[in-house]
C-alpha atoms as a PDB file:
ATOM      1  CA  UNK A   1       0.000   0.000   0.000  1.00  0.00           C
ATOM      2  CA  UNK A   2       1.570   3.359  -0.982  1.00  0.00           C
ATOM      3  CA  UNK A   3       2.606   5.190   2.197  1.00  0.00           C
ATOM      4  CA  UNK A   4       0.808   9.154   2.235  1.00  0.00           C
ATOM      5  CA  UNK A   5       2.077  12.650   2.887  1.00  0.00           C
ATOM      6  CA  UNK A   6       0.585  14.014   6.185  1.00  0.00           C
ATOM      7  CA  UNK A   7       0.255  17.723   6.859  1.00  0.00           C
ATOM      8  CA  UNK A   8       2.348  17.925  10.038  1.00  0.00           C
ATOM      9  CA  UNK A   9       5.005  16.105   8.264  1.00  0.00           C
ATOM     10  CA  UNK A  10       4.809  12.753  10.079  1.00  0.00           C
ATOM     11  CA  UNK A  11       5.233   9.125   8.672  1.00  0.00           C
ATOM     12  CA  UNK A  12       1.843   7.535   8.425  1.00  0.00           C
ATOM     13  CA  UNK A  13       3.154   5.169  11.428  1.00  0.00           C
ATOM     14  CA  UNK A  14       4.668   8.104  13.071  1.00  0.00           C
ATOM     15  CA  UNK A  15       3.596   9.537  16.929  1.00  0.00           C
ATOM     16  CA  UNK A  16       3.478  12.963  17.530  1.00  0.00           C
ATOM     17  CA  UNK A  17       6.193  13.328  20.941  1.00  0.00           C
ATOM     18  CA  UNK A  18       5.107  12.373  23.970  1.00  0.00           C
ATOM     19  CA  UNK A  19       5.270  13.819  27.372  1.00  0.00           C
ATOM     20  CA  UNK A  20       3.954  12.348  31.083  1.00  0.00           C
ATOM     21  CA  UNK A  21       4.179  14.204  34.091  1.00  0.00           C
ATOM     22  CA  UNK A  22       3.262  12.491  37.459  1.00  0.00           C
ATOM     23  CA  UNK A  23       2.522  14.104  40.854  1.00  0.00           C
ATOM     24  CA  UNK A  24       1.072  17.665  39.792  1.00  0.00           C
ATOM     25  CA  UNK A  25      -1.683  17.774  41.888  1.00  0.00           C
ATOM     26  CA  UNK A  26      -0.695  18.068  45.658  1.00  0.00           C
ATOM     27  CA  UNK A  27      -4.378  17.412  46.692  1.00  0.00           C
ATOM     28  CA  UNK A  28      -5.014  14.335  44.942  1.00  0.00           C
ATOM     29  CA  UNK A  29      -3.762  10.569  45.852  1.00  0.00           C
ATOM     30  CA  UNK A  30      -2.560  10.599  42.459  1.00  0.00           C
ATOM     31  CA  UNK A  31      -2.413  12.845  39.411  1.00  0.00           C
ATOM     32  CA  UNK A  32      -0.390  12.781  35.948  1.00  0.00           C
ATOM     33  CA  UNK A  33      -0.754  14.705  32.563  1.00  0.00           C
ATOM     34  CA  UNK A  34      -0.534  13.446  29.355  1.00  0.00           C
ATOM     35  CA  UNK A  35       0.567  15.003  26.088  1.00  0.00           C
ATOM     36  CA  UNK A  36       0.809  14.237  22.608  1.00  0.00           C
ATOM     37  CA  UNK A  37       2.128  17.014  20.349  1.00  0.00           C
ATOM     38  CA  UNK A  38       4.653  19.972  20.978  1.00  0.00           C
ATOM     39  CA  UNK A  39       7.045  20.121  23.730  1.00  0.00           C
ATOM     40  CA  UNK A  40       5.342  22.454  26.434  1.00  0.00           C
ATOM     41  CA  UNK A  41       5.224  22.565  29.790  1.00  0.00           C
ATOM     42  CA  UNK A  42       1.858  21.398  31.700  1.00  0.00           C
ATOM     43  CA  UNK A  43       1.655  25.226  33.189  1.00  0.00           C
ATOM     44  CA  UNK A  44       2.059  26.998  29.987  1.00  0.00           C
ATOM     45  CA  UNK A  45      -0.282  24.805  28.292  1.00  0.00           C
ATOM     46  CA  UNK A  46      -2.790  25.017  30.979  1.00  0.00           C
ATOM     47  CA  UNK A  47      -3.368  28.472  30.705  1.00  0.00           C
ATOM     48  CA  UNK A  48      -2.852  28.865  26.754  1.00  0.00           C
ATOM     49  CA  UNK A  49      -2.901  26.074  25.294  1.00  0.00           C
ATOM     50  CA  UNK A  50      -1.817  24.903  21.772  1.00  0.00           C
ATOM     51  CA  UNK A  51      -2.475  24.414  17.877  1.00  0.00           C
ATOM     52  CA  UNK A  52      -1.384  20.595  17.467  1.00  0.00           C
ATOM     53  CA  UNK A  53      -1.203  18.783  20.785  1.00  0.00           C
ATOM     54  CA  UNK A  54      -3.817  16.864  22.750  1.00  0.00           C
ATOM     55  CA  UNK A  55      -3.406  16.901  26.648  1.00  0.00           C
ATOM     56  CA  UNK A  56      -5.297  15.331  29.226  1.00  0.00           C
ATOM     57  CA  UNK A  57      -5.577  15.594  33.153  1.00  0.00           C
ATOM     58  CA  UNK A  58      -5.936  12.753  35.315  1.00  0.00           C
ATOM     59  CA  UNK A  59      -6.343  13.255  39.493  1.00  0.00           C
ATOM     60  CA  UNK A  60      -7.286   9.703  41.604  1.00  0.00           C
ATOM     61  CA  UNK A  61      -8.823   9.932  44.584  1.00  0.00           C
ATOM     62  CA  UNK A  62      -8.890   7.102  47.038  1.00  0.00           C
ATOM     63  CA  UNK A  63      -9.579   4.274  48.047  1.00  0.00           C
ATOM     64  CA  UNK A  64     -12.295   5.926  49.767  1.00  0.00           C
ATOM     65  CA  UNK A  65     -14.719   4.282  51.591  1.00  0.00           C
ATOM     66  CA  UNK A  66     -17.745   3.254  48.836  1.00  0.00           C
ATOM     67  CA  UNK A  67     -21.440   5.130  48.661  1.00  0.00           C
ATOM     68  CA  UNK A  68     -24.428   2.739  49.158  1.00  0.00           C
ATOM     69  CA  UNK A  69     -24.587   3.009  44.832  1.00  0.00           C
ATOM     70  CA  UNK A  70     -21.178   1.653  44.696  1.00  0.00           C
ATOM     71  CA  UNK A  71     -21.505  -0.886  47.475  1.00  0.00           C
ATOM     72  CA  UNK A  72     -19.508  -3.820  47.089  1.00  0.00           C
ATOM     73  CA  UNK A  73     -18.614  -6.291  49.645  1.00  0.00           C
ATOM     74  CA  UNK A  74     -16.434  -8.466  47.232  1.00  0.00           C
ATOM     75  CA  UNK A  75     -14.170  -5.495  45.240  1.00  0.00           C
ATOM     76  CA  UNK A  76     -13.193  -2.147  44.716  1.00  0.00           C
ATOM     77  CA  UNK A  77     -15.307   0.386  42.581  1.00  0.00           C
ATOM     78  CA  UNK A  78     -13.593   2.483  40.211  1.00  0.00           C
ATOM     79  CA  UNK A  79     -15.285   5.754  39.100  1.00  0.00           C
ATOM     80  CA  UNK A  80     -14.396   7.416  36.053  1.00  0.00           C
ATOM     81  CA  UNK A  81     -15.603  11.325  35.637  1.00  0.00           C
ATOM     82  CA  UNK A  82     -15.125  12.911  32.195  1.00  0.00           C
ATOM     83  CA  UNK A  83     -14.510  16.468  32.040  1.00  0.00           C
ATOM     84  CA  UNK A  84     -14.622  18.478  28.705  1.00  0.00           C
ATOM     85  CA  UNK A  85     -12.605  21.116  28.441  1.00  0.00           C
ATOM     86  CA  UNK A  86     -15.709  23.684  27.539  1.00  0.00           C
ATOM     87  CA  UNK A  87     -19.129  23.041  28.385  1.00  0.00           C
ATOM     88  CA  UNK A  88     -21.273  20.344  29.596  1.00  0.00           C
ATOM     89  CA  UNK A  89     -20.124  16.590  29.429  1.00  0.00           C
ATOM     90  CA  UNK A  90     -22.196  15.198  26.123  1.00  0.00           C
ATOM     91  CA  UNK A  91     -23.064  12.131  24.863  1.00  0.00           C
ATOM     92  CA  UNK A  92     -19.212  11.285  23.087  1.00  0.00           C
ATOM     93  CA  UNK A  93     -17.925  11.956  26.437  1.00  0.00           C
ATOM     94  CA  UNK A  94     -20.401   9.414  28.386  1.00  0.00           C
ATOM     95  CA  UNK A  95     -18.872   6.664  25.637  1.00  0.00           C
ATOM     96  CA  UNK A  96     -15.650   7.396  27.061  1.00  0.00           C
ATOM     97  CA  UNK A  97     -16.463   7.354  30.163  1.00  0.00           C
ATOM     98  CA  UNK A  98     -17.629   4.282  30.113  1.00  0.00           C
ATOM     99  CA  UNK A  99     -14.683   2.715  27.506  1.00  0.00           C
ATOM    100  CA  UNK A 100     -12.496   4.317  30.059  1.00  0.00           C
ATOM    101  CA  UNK A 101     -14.008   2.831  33.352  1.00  0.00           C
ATOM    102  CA  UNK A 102     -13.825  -0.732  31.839  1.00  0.00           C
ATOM    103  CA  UNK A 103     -10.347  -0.374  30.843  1.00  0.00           C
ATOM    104  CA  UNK A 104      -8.961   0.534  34.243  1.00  0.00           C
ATOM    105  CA  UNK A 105     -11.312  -1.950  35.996  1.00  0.00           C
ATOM    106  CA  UNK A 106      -9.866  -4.452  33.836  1.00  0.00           C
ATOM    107  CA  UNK A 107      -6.396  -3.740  34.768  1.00  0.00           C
ATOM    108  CA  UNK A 108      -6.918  -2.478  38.736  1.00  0.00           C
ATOM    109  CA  UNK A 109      -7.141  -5.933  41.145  1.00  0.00           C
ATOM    110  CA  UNK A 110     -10.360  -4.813  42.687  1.00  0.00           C
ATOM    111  CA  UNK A 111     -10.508  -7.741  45.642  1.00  0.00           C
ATOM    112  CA  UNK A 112      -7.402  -6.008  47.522  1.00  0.00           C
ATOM    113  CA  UNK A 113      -9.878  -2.840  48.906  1.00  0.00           C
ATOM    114  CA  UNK A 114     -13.079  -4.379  48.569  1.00  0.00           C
ATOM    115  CA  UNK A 115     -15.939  -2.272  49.280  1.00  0.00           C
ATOM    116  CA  UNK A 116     -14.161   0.733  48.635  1.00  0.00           C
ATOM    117  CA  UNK A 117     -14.231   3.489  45.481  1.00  0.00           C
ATOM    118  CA  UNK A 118     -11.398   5.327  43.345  1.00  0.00           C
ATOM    119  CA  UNK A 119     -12.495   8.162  41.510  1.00  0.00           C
ATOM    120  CA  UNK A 120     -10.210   9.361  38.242  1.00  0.00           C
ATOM    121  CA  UNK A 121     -10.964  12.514  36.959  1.00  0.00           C
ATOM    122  CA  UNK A 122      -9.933  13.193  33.924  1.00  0.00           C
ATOM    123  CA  UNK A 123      -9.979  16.902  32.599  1.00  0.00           C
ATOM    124  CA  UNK A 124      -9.633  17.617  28.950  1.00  0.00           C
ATOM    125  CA  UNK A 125      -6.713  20.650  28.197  1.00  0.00           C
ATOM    126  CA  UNK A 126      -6.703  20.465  24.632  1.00  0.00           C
ATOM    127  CA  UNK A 127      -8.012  18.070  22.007  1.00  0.00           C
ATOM    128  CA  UNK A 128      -6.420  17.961  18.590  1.00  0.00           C
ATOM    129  CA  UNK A 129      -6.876  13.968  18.279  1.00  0.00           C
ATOM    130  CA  UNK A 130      -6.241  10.603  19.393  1.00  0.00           C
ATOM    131  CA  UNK A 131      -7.855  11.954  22.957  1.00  0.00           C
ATOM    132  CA  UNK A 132      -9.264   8.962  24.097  1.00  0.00           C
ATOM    133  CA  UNK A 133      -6.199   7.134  24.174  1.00  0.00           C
ATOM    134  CA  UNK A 134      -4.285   9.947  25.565  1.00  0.00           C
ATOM    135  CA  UNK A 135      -6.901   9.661  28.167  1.00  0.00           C
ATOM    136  CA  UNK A 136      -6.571   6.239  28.875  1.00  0.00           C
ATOM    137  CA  UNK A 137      -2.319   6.994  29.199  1.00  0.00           C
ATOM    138  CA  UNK A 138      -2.974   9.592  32.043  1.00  0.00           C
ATOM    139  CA  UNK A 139      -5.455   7.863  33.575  1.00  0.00           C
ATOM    140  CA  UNK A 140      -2.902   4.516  33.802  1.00  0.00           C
ATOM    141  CA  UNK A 141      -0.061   6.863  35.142  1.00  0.00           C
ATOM    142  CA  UNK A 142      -2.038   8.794  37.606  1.00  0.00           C
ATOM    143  CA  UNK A 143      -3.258   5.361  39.190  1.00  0.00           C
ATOM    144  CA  UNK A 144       0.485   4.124  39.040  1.00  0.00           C
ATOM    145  CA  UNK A 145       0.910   7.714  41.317  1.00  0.00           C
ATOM    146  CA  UNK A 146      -1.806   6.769  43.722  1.00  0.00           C
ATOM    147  CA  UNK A 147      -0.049   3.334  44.471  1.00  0.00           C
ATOM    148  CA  UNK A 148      -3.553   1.387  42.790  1.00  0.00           C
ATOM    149  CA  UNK A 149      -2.799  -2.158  43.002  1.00  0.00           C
ATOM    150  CA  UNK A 150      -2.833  -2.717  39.340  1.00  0.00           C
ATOM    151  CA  UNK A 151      -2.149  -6.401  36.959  1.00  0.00           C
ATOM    152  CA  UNK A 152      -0.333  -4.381  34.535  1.00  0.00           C
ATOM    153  CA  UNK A 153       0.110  -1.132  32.420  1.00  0.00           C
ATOM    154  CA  UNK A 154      -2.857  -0.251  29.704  1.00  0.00           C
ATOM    155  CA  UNK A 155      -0.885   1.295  26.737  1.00  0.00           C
ATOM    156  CA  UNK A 156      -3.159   3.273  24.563  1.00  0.00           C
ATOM    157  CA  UNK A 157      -2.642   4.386  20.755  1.00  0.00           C
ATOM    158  CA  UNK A 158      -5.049   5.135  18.280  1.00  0.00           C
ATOM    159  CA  UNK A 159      -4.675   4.500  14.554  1.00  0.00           C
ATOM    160  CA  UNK A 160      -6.968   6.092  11.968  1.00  0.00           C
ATOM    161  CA  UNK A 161      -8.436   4.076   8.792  1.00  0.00           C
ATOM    162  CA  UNK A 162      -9.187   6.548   5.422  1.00  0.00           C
ATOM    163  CA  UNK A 163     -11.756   5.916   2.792  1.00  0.00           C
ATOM    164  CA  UNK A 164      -9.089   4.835   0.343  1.00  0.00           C
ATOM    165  CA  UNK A 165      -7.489   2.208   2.911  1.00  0.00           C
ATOM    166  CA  UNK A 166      -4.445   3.683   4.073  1.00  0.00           C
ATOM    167  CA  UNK A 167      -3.515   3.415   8.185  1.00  0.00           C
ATOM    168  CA  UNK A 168      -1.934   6.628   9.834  1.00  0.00           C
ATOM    169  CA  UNK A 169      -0.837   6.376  13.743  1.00  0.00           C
ATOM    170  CA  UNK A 170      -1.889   9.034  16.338  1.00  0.00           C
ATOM    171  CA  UNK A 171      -4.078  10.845  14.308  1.00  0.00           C
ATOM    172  CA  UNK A 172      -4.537  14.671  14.617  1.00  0.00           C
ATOM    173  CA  UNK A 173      -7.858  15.954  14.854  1.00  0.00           C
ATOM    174  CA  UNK A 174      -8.469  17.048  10.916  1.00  0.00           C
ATOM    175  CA  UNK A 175      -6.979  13.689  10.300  1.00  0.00           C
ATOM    176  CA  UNK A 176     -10.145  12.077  12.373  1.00  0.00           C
ATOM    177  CA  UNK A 177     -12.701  14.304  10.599  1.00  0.00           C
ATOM    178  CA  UNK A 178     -11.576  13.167   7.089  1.00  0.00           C
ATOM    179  CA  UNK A 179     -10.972   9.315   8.584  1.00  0.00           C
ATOM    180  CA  UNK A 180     -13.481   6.080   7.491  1.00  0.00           C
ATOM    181  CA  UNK A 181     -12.835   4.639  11.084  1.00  0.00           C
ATOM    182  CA  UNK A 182     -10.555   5.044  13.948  1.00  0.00           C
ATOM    183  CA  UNK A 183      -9.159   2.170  16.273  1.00  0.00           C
ATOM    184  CA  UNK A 184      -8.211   2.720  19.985  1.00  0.00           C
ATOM    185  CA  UNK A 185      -6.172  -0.407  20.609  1.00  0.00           C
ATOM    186  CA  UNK A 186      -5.254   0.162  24.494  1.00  0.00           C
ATOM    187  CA  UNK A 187      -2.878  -3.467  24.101  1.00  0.00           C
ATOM    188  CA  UNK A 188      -5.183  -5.127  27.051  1.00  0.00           C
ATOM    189  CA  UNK A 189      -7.469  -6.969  25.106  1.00  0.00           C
ATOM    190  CA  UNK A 190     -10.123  -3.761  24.496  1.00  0.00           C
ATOM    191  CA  UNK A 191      -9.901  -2.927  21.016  1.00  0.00           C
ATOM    192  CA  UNK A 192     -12.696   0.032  20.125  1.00  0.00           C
ATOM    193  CA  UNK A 193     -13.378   0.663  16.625  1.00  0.00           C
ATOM    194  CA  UNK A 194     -15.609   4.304  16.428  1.00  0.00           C
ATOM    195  CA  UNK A 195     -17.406   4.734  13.447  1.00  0.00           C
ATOM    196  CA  UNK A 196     -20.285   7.595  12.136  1.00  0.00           C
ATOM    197  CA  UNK A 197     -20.367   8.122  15.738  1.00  0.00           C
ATOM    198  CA  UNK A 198     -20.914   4.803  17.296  1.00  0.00           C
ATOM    199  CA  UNK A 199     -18.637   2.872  19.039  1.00  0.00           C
ATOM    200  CA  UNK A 200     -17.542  -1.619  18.434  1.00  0.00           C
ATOM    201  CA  UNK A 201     -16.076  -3.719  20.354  1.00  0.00           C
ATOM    202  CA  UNK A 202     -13.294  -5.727  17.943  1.00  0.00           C
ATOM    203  CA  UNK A 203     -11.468  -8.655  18.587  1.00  0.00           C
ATOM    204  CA  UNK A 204      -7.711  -8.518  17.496  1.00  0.00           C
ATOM    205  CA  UNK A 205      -7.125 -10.724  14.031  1.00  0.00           C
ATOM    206  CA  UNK A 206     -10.752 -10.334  13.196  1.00  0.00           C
ATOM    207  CA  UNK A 207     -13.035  -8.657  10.628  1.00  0.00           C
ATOM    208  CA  UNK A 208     -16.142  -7.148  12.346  1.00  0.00           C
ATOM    209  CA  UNK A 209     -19.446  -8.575  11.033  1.00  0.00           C
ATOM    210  CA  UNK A 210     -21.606  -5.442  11.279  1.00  0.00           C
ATOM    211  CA  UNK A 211     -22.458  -4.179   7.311  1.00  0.00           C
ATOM    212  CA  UNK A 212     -21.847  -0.499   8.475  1.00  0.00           C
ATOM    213  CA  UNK A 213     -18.335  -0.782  10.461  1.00  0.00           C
ATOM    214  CA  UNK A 214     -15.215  -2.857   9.047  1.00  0.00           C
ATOM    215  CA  UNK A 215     -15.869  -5.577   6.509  1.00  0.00           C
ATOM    216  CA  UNK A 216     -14.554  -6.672   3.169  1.00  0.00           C
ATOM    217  CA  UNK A 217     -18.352  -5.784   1.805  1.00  0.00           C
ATOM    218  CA  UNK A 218     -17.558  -2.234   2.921  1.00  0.00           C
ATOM    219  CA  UNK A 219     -14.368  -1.610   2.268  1.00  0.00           C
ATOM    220  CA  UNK A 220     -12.679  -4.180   0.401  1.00  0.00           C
ATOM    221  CA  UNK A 221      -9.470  -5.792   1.236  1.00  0.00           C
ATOM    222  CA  UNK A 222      -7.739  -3.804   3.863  1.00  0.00           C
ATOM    223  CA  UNK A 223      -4.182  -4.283   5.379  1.00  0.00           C
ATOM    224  CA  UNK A 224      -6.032  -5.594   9.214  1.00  0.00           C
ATOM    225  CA  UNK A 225      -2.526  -7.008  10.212  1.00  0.00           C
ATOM    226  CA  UNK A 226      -0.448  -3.873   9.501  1.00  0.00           C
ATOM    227  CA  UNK A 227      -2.880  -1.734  11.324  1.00  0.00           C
ATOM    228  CA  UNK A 228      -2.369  -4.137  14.629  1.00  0.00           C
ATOM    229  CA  UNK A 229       1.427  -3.849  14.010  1.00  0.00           C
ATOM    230  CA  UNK A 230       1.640   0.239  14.632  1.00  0.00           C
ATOM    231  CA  UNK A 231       0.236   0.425  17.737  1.00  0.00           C
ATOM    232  CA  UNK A 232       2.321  -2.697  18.738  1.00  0.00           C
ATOM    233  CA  UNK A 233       5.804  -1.576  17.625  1.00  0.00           C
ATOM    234  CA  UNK A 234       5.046   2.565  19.032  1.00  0.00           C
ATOM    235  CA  UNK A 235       3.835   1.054  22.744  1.00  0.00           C
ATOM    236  CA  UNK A 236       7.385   0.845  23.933  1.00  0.00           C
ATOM    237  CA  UNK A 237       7.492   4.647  23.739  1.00  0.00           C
ATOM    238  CA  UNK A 238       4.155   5.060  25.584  1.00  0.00           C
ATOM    239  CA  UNK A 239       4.890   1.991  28.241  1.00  0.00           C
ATOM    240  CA  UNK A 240       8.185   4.244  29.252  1.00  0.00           C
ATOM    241  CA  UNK A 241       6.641   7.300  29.711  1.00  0.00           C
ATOM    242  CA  UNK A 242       3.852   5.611  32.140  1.00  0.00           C
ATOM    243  CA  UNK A 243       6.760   4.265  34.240  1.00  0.00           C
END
């Protein structure tokens, strides 16, 4: 497949840099920001922001003793809050809420504080693409901050799919409006595929089965293997960062 020009200048399997800072919040058990983009730093992007990156917030608070809706004699609760970075939380933002709370409960051992709740609150700086899986990134290193019993890391990296099958890595945010589809593979066994708004669940290897997401009916014979191998070979850079 004949590799594309992108406007930043990037290889189509190319990440924007990275940058993780842990500890920023004094008040919280735990608290790390996540960027993807140009090399600021957190408090000069905070209060001006930037053309080109997406950065993301994350504060945990907890274990805290659980409300009666989050009872649970047996295992933790974890509670994910979404906040935009203008306006009321929508109906996008409730999806990744809930993509979000599923992926750290997956990778948190939730029998060591049973009947207890984290909250992670994750506050939106900037978006310019790829922002749930920057998400996901703070959100793992702001838990690793607050000393969360965790299995292991969740490494997050999104890959974009165009009309005329080509894969780019770490999309920017013009890049997702002109995308087909656009895969969050987090490298923990939750693969999200969003599409026209609506979000799949995709198993790795596999072509999904819905007419109106990824199939050969659809679009034809696609590299599925080479978009798996991005994310795979760019989580090394991520995974370091988190630690």
């Amino acid at each position: 497949m004949m590799e594309i020009d992108r406007a930043d200048g990037r290889t189509p399997n190319q990440l924007r840099p990275l940058a993780c800072s842990r500890n920023i919040l004094h008040r919280a058990h735990g608290s790390a920001s996540w960027s993807q983009g140009n090399s600021l730093s957190f408090f000069w992007f905070w209060s001006h922001g930037s053309a080109g990156d997406t950065k993301v917030l994350a504060a945990v608070y907890g274990p805290k003793a659980g409300t009666k809706k989050n009872e649970n004699p047996e295992k933790a609760c974890i509670e994910v809050i979404w906040k935009p970075k203008t306006g009321q939380i929508g109906k996008l933002e409730k999806e990744y809420e809930m993509i979000l709370k599923r992926t750290l409960q997956s990778i948190c051992i939730l029998t060591i504080n049973p009947n207890t709740t984290t909250s992670v609150i994750v506050q939106v700086v900037h978006d310019d693409g790829a922002l749930l899986t920057c998400a996901i990134n703070a959100a793992c290193a702001a838990l690793v901050d607050a000393g969360i019993p965790i299995k292991h890391l969740a490494v997050a990296i999104c890959c974009c799919l165009a009309e005329d099958g080509y894969v780019i890595l770490d999309p920017t945010k013009l890049e997702e409006q002109l995308r087909f589809g656009k895969v969050n593979k987090d490298l923990c066994n939750t693969n999200v595929f969003e599409h026209s708004g609506k979000f799949y669940s995709i198993a790795e290897n596999q072509i999904a089965q819905e007419i109106d997401i990824i199939s050969r009916e659809t679009l034809g014979n696609w590299d599925v293997n080479g978009a798996w191998k991005r994310p795979f070979s760019s989580h090394p850079k991520v995974l370091d960062l988190q630690t």
